[in-house]
PDB file of N, CA and C in Angstrom:
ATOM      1  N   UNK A   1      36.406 -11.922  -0.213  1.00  0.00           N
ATOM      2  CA  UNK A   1      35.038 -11.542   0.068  1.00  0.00           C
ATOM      3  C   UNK A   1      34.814 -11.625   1.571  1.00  0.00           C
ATOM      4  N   UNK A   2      33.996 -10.665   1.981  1.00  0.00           N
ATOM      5  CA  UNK A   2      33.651 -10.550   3.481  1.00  0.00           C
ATOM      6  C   UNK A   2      32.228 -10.926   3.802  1.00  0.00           C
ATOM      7  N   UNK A   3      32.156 -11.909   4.837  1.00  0.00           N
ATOM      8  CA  UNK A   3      30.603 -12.272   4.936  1.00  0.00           C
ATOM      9  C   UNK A   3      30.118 -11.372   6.109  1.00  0.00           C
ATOM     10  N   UNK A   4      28.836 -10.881   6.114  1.00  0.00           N
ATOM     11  CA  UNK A   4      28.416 -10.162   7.687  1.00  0.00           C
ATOM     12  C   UNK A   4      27.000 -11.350   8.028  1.00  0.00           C
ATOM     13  N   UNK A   5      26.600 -11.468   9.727  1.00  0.00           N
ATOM     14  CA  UNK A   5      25.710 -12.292   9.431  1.00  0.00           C
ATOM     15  C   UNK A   5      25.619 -11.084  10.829  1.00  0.00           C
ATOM     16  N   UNK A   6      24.696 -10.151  10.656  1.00  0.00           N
ATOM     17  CA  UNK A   6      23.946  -9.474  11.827  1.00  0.00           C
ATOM     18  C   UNK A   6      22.258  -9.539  12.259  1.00  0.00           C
ATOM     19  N   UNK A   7      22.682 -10.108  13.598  1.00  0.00           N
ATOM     20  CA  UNK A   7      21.612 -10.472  14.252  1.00  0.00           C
ATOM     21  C   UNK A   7      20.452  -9.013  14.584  1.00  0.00           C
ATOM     22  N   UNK A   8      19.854  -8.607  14.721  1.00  0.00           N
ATOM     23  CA  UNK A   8      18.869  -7.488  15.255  1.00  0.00           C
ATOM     24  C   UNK A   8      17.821  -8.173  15.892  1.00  0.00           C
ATOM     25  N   UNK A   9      17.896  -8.104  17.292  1.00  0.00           N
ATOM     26  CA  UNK A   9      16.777  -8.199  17.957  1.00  0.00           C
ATOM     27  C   UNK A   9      15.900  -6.900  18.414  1.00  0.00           C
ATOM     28  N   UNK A  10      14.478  -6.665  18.044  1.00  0.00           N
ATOM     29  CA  UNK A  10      13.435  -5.918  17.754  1.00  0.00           C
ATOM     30  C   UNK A  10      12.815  -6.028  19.167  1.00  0.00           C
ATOM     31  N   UNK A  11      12.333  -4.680  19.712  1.00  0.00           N
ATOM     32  CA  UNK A  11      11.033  -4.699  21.145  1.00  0.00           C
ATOM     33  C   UNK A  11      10.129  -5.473  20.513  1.00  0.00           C
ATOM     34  N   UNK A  12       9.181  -5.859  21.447  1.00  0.00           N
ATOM     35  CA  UNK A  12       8.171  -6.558  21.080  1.00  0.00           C
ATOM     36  C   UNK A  12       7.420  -5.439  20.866  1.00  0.00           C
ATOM     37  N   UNK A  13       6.006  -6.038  19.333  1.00  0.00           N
ATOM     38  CA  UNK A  13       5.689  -5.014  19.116  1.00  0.00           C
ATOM     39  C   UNK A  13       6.092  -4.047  17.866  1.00  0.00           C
ATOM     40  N   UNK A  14       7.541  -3.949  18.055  1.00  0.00           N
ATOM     41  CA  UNK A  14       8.262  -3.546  16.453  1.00  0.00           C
ATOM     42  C   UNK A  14       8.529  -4.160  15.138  1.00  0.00           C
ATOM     43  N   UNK A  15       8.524  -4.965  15.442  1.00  0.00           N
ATOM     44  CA  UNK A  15       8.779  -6.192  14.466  1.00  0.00           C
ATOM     45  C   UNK A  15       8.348  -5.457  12.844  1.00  0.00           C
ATOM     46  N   UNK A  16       6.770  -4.966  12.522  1.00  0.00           N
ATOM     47  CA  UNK A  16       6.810  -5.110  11.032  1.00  0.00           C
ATOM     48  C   UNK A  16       7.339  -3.026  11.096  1.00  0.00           C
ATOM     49  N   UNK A  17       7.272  -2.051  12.014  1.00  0.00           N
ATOM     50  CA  UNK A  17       7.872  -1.143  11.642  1.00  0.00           C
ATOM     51  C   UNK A  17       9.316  -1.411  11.174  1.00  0.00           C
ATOM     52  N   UNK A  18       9.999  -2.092  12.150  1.00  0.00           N
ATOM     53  CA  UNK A  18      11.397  -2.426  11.555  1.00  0.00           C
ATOM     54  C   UNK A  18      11.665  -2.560  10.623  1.00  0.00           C
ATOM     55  N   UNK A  19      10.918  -3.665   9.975  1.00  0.00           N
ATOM     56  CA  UNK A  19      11.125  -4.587   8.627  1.00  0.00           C
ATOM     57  C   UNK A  19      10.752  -3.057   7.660  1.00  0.00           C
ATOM     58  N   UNK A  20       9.807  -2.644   7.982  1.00  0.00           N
ATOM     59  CA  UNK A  20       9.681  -1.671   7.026  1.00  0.00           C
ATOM     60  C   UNK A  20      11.095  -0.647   6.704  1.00  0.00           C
ATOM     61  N   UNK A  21      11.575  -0.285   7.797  1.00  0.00           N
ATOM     62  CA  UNK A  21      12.843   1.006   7.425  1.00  0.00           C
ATOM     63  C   UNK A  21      14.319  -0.240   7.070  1.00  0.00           C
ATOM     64  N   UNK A  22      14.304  -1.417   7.510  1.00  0.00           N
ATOM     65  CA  UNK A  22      15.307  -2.205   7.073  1.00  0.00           C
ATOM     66  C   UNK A  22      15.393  -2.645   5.587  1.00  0.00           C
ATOM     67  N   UNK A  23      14.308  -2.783   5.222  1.00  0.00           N
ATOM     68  CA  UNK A  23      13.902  -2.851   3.686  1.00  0.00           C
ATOM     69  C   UNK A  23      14.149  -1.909   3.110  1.00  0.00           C
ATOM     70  N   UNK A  24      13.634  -1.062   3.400  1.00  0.00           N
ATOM     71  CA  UNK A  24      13.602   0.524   2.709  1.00  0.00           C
ATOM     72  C   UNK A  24      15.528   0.987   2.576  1.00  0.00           C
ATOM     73  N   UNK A  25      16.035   0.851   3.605  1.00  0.00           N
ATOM     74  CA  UNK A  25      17.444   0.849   4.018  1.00  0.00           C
ATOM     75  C   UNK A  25      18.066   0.217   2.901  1.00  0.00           C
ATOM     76  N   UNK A  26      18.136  -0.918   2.986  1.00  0.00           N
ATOM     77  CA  UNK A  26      18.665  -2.136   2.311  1.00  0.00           C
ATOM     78  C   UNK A  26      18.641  -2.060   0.588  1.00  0.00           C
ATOM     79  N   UNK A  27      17.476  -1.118  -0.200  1.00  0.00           N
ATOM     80  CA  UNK A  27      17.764  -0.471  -1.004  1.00  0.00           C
ATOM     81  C   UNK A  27      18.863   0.439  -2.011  1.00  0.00           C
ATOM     82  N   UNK A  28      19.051   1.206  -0.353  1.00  0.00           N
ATOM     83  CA  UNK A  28      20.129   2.060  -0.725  1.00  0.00           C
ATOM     84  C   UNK A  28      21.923   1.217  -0.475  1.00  0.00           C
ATOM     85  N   UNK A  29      21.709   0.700   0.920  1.00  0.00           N
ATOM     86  CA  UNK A  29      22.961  -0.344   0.854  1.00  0.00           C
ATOM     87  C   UNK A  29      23.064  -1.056  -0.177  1.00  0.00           C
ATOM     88  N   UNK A  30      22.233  -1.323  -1.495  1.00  0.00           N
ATOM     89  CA  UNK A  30      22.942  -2.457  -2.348  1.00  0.00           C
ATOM     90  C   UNK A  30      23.321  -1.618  -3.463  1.00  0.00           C
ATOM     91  N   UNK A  31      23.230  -0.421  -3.107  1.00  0.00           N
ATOM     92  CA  UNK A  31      23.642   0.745  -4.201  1.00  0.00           C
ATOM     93  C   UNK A  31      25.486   1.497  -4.048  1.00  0.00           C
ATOM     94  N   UNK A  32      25.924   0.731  -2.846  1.00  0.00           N
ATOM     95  CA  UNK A  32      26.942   0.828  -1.599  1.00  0.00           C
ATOM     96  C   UNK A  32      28.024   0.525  -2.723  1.00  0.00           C
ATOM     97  N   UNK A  33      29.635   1.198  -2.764  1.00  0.00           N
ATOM     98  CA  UNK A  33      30.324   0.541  -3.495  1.00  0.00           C
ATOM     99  C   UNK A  33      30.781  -0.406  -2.557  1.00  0.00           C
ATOM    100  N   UNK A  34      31.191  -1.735  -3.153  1.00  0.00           N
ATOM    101  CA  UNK A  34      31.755  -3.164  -2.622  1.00  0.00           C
ATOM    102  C   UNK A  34      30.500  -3.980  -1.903  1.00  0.00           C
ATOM    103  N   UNK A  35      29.352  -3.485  -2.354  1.00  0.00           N
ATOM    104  CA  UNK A  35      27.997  -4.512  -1.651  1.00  0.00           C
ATOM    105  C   UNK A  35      27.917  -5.223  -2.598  1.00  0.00           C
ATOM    106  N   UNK A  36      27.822  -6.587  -2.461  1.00  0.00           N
ATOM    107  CA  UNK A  36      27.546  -7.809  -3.392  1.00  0.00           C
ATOM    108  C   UNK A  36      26.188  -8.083  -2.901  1.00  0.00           C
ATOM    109  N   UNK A  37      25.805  -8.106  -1.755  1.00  0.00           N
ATOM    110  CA  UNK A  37      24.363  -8.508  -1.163  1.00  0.00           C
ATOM    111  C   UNK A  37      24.331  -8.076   0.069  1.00  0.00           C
ATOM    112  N   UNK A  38      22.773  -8.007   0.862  1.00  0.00           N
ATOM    113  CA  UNK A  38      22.128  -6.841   1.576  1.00  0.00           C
ATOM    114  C   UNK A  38      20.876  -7.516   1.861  1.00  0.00           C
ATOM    115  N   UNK A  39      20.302  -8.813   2.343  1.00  0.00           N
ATOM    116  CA  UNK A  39      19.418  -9.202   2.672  1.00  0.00           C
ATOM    117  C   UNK A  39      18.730  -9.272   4.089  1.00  0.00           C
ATOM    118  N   UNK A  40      17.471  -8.236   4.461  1.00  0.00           N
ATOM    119  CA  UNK A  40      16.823  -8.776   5.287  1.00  0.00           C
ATOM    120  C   UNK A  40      16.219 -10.273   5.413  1.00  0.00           C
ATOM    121  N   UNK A  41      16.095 -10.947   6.693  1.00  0.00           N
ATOM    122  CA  UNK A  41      15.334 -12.181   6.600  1.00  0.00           C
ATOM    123  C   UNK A  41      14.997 -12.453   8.259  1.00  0.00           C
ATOM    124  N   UNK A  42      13.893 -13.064   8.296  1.00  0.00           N
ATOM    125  CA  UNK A  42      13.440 -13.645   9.783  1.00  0.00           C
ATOM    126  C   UNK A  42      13.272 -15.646   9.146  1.00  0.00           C
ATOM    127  N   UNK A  43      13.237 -15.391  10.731  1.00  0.00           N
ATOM    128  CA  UNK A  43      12.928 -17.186  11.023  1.00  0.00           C
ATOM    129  C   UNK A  43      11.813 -17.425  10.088  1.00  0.00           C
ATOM    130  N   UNK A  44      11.638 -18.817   9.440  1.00  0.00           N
ATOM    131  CA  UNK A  44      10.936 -19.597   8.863  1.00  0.00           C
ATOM    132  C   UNK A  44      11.038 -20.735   9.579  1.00  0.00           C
ATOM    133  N   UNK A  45       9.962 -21.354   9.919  1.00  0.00           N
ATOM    134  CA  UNK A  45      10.069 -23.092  10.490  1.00  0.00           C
ATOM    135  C   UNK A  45       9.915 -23.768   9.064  1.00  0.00           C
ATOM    136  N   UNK A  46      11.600 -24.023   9.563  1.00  0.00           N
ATOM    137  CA  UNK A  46      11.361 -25.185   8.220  1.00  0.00           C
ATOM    138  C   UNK A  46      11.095 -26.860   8.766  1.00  0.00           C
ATOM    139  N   UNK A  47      10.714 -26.905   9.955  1.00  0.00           N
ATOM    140  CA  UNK A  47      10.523 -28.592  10.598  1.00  0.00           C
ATOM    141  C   UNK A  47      11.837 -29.148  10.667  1.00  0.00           C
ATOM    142  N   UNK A  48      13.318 -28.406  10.914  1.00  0.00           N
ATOM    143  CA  UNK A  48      14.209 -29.419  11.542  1.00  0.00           C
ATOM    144  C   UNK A  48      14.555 -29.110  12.517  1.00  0.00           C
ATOM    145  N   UNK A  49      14.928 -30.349  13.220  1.00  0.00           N
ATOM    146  CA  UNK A  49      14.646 -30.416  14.913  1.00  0.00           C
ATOM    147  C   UNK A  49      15.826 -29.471  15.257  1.00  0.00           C
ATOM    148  N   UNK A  50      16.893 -29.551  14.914  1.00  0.00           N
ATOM    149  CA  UNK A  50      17.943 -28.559  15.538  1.00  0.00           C
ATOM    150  C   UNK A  50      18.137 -26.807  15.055  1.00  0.00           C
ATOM    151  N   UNK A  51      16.899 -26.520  14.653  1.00  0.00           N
ATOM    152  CA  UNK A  51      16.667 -24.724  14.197  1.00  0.00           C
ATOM    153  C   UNK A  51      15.760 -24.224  15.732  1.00  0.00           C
ATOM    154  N   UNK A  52      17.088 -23.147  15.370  1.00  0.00           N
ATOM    155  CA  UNK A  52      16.524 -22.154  16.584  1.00  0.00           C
ATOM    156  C   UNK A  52      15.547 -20.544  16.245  1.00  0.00           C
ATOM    157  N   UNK A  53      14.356 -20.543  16.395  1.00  0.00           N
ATOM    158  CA  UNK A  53      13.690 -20.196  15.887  1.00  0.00           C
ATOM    159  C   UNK A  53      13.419 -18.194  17.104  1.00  0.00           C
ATOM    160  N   UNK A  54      13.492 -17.531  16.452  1.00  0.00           N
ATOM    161  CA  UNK A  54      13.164 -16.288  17.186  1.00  0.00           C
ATOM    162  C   UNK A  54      12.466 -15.270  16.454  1.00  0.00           C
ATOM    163  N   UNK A  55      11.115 -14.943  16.878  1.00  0.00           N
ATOM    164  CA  UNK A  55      10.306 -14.155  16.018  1.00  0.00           C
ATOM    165  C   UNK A  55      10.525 -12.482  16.048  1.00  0.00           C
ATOM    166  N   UNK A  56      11.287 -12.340  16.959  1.00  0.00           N
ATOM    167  CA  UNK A  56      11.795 -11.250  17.196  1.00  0.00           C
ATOM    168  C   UNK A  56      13.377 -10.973  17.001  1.00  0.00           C
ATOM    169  N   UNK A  57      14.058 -11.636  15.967  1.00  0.00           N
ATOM    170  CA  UNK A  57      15.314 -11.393  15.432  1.00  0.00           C
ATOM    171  C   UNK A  57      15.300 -11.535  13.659  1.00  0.00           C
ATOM    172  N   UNK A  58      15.756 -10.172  13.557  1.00  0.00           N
ATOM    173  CA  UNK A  58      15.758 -10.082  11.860  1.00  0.00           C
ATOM    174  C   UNK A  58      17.427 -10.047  11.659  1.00  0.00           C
ATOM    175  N   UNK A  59      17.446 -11.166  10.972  1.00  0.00           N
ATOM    176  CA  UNK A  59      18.843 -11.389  10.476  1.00  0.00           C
ATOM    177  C   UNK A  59      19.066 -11.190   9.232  1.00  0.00           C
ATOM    178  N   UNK A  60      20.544  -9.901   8.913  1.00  0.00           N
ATOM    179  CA  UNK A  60      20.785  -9.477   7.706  1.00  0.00           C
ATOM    180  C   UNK A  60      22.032 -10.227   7.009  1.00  0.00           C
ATOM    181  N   UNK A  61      22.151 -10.333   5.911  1.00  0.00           N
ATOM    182  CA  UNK A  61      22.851 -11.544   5.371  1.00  0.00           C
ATOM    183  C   UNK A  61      23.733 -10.159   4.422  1.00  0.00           C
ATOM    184  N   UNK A  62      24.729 -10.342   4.566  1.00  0.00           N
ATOM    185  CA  UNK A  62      25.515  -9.172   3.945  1.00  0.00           C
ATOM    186  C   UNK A  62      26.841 -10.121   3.120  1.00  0.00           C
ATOM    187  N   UNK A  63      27.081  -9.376   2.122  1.00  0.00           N
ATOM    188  CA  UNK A  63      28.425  -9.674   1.650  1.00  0.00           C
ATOM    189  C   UNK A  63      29.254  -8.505   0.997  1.00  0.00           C
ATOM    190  N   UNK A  64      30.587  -8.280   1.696  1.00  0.00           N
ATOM    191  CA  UNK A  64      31.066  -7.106   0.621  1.00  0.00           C
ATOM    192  C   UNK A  64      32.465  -7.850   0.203  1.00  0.00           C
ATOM    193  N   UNK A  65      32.463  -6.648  -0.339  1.00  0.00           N
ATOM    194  CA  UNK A  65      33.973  -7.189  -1.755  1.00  0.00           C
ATOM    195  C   UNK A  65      35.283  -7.540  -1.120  1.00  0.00           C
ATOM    196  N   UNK A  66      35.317  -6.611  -0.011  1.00  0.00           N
ATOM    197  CA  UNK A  66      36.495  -6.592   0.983  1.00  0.00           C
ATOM    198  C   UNK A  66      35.805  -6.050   2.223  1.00  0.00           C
ATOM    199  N   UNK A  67      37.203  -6.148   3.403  1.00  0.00           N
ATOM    200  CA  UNK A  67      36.806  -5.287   4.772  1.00  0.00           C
ATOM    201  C   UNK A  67      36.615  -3.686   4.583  1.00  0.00           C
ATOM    202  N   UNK A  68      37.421  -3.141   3.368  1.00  0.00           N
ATOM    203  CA  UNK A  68      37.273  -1.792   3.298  1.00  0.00           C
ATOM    204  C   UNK A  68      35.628  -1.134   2.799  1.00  0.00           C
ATOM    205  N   UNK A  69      35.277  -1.768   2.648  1.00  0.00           N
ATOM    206  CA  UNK A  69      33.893  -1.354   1.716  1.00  0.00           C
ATOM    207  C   UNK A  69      33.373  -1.629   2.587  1.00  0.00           C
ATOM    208  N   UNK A  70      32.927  -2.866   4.072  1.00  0.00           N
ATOM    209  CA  UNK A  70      32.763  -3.016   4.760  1.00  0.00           C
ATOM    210  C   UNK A  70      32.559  -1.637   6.044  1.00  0.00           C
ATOM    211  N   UNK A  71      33.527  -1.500   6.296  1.00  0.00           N
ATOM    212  CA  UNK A  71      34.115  -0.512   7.072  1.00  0.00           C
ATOM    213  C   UNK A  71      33.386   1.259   6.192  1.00  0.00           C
ATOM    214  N   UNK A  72      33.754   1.114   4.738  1.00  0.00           N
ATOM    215  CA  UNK A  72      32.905   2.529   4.590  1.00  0.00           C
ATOM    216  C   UNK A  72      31.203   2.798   4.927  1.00  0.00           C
ATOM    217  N   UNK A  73      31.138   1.346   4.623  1.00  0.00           N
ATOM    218  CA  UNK A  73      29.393   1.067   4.862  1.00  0.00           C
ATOM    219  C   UNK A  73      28.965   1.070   6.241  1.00  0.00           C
ATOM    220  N   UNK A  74      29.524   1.023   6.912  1.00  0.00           N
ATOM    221  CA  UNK A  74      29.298   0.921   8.714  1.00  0.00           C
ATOM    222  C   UNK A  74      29.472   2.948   8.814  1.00  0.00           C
ATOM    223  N   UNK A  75      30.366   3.314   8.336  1.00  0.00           N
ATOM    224  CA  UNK A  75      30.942   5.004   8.429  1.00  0.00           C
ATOM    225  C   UNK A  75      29.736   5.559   7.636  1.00  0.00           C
ATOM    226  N   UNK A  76      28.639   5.067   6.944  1.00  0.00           N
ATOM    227  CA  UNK A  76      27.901   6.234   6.102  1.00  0.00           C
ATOM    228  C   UNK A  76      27.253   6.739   6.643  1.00  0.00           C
ATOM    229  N   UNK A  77      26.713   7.935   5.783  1.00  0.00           N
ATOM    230  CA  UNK A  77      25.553   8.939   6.299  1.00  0.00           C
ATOM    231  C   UNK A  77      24.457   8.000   6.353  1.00  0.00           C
ATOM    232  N   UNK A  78      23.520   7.143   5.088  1.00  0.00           N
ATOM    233  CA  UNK A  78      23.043   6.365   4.859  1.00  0.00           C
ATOM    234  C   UNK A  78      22.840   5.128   6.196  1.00  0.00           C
ATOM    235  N   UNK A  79      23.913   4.775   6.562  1.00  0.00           N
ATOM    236  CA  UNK A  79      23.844   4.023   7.775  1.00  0.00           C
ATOM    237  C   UNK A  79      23.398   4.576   9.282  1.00  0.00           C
ATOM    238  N   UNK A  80      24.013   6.020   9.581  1.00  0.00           N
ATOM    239  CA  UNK A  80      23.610   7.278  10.659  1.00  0.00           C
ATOM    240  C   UNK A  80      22.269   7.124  10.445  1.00  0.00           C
ATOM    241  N   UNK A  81      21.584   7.439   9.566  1.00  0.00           N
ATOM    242  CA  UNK A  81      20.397   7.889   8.965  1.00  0.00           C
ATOM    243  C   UNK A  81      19.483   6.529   9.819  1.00  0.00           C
ATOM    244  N   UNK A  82      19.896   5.526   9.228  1.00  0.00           N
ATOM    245  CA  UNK A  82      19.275   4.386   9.545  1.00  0.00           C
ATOM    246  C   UNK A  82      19.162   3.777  11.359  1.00  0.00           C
ATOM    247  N   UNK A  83      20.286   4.265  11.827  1.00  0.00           N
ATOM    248  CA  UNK A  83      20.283   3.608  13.262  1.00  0.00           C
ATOM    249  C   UNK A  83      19.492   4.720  14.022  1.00  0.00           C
ATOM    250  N   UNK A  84      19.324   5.803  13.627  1.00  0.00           N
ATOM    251  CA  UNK A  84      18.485   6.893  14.395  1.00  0.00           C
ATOM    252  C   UNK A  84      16.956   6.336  14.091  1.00  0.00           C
ATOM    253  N   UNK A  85      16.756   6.126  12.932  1.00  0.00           N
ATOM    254  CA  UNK A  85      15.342   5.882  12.879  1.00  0.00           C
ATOM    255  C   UNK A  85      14.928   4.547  13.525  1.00  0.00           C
ATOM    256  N   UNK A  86      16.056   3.320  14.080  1.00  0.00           N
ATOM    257  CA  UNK A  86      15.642   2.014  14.793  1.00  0.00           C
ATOM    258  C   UNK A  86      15.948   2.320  15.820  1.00  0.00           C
ATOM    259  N   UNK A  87      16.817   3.508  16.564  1.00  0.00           N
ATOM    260  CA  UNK A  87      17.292   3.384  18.051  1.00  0.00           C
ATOM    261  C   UNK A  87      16.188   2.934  18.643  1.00  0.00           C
ATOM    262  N   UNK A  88      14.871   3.107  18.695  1.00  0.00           N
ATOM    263  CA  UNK A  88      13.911   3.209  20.061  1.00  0.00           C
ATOM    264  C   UNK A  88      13.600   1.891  19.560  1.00  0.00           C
ATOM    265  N   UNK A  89      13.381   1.093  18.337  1.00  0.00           N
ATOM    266  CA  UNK A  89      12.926  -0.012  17.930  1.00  0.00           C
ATOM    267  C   UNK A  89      13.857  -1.564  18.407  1.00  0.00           C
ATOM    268  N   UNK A  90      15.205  -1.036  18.607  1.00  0.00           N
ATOM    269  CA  UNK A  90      16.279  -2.730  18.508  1.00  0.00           C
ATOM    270  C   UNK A  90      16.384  -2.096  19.834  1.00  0.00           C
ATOM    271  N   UNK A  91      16.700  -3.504  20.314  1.00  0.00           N
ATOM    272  CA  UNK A  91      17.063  -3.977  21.787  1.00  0.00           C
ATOM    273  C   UNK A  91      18.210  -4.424  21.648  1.00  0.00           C
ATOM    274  N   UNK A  92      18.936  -5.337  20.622  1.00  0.00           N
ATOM    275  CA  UNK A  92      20.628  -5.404  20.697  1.00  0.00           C
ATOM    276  C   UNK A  92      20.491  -6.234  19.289  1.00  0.00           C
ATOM    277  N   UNK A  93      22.091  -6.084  18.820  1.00  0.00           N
ATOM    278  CA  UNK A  93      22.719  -6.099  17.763  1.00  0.00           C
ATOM    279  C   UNK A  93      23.906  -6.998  18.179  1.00  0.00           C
ATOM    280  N   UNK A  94      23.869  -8.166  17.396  1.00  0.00           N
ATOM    281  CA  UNK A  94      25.392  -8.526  17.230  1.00  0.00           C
ATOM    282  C   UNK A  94      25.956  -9.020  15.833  1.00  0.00           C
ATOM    283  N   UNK A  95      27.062  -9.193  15.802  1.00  0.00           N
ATOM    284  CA  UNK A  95      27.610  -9.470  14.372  1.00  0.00           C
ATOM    285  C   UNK A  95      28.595 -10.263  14.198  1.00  0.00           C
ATOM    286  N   UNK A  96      28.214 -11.419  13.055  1.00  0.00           N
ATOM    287  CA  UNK A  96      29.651 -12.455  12.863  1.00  0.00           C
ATOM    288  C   UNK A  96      30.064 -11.679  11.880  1.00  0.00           C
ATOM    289  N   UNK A  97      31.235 -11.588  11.624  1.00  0.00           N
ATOM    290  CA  UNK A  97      32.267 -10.724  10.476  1.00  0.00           C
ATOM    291  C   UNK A  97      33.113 -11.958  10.248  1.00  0.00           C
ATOM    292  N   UNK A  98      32.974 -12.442   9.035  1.00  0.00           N
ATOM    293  CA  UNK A  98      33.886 -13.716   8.490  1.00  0.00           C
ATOM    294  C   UNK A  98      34.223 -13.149   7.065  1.00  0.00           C
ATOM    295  N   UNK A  99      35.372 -14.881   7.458  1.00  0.00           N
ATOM    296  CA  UNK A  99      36.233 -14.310   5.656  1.00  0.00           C
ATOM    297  C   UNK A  99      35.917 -15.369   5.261  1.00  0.00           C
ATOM    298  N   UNK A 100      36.499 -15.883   3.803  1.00  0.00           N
ATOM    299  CA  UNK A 100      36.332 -17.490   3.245  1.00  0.00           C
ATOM    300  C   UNK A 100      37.457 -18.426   4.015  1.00  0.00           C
ATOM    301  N   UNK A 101      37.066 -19.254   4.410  1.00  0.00           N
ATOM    302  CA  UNK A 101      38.124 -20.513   4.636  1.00  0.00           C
ATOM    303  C   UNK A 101      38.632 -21.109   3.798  1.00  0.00           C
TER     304      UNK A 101
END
């Protein structure tokens, strides 16, 4: 199993358009062959002292079956579709790509 943990940091300002087409998105990704999970999520203060809190980063919690399903899901139309409609909205993207230990 492949874990994705991608960060999206949003202009200020974008925040609930985002959430809206990432949701909407995230629909069709769990329809993806080899998607096990496809979760948008932002910061919550949960009151412990060592959480780093950013109101302007929506972090997607992904899991696929393997790297290949991985890799088709990054190549889709579905995905094209999606980064055109956030280009003007994200300011940068990064991504942990892990396996199980």
């Amino acid at each position: 199993m492949i874990h994705v943990i991608a960060s999206v940091r949003v202009r200020e300002g974008s925040l609930a358009r985002y959430l809206e087409i990432v949701r909407d998105n995230a629909l069709r990704v769990r329809e993806e062959k080899g998607c096990i999970e496809y979760t948008p999520s932002v910061d919550i203060d949960a009151g412990l002292p060592p959480q780093d809190k950013d109101g302007l980063v929506v972090t997607i919690i992904e899991k696929w079956e393997d790297l290949a399903s991985l890799h088709d899901h990054l190549g889709s139309p579905n995905m094209a579709g999606y980064r055109e409609k956030v280009r003007d909205l994200v300011e940068g993207v990064s991504l942990k790509v892990l396996g199980e230990a």
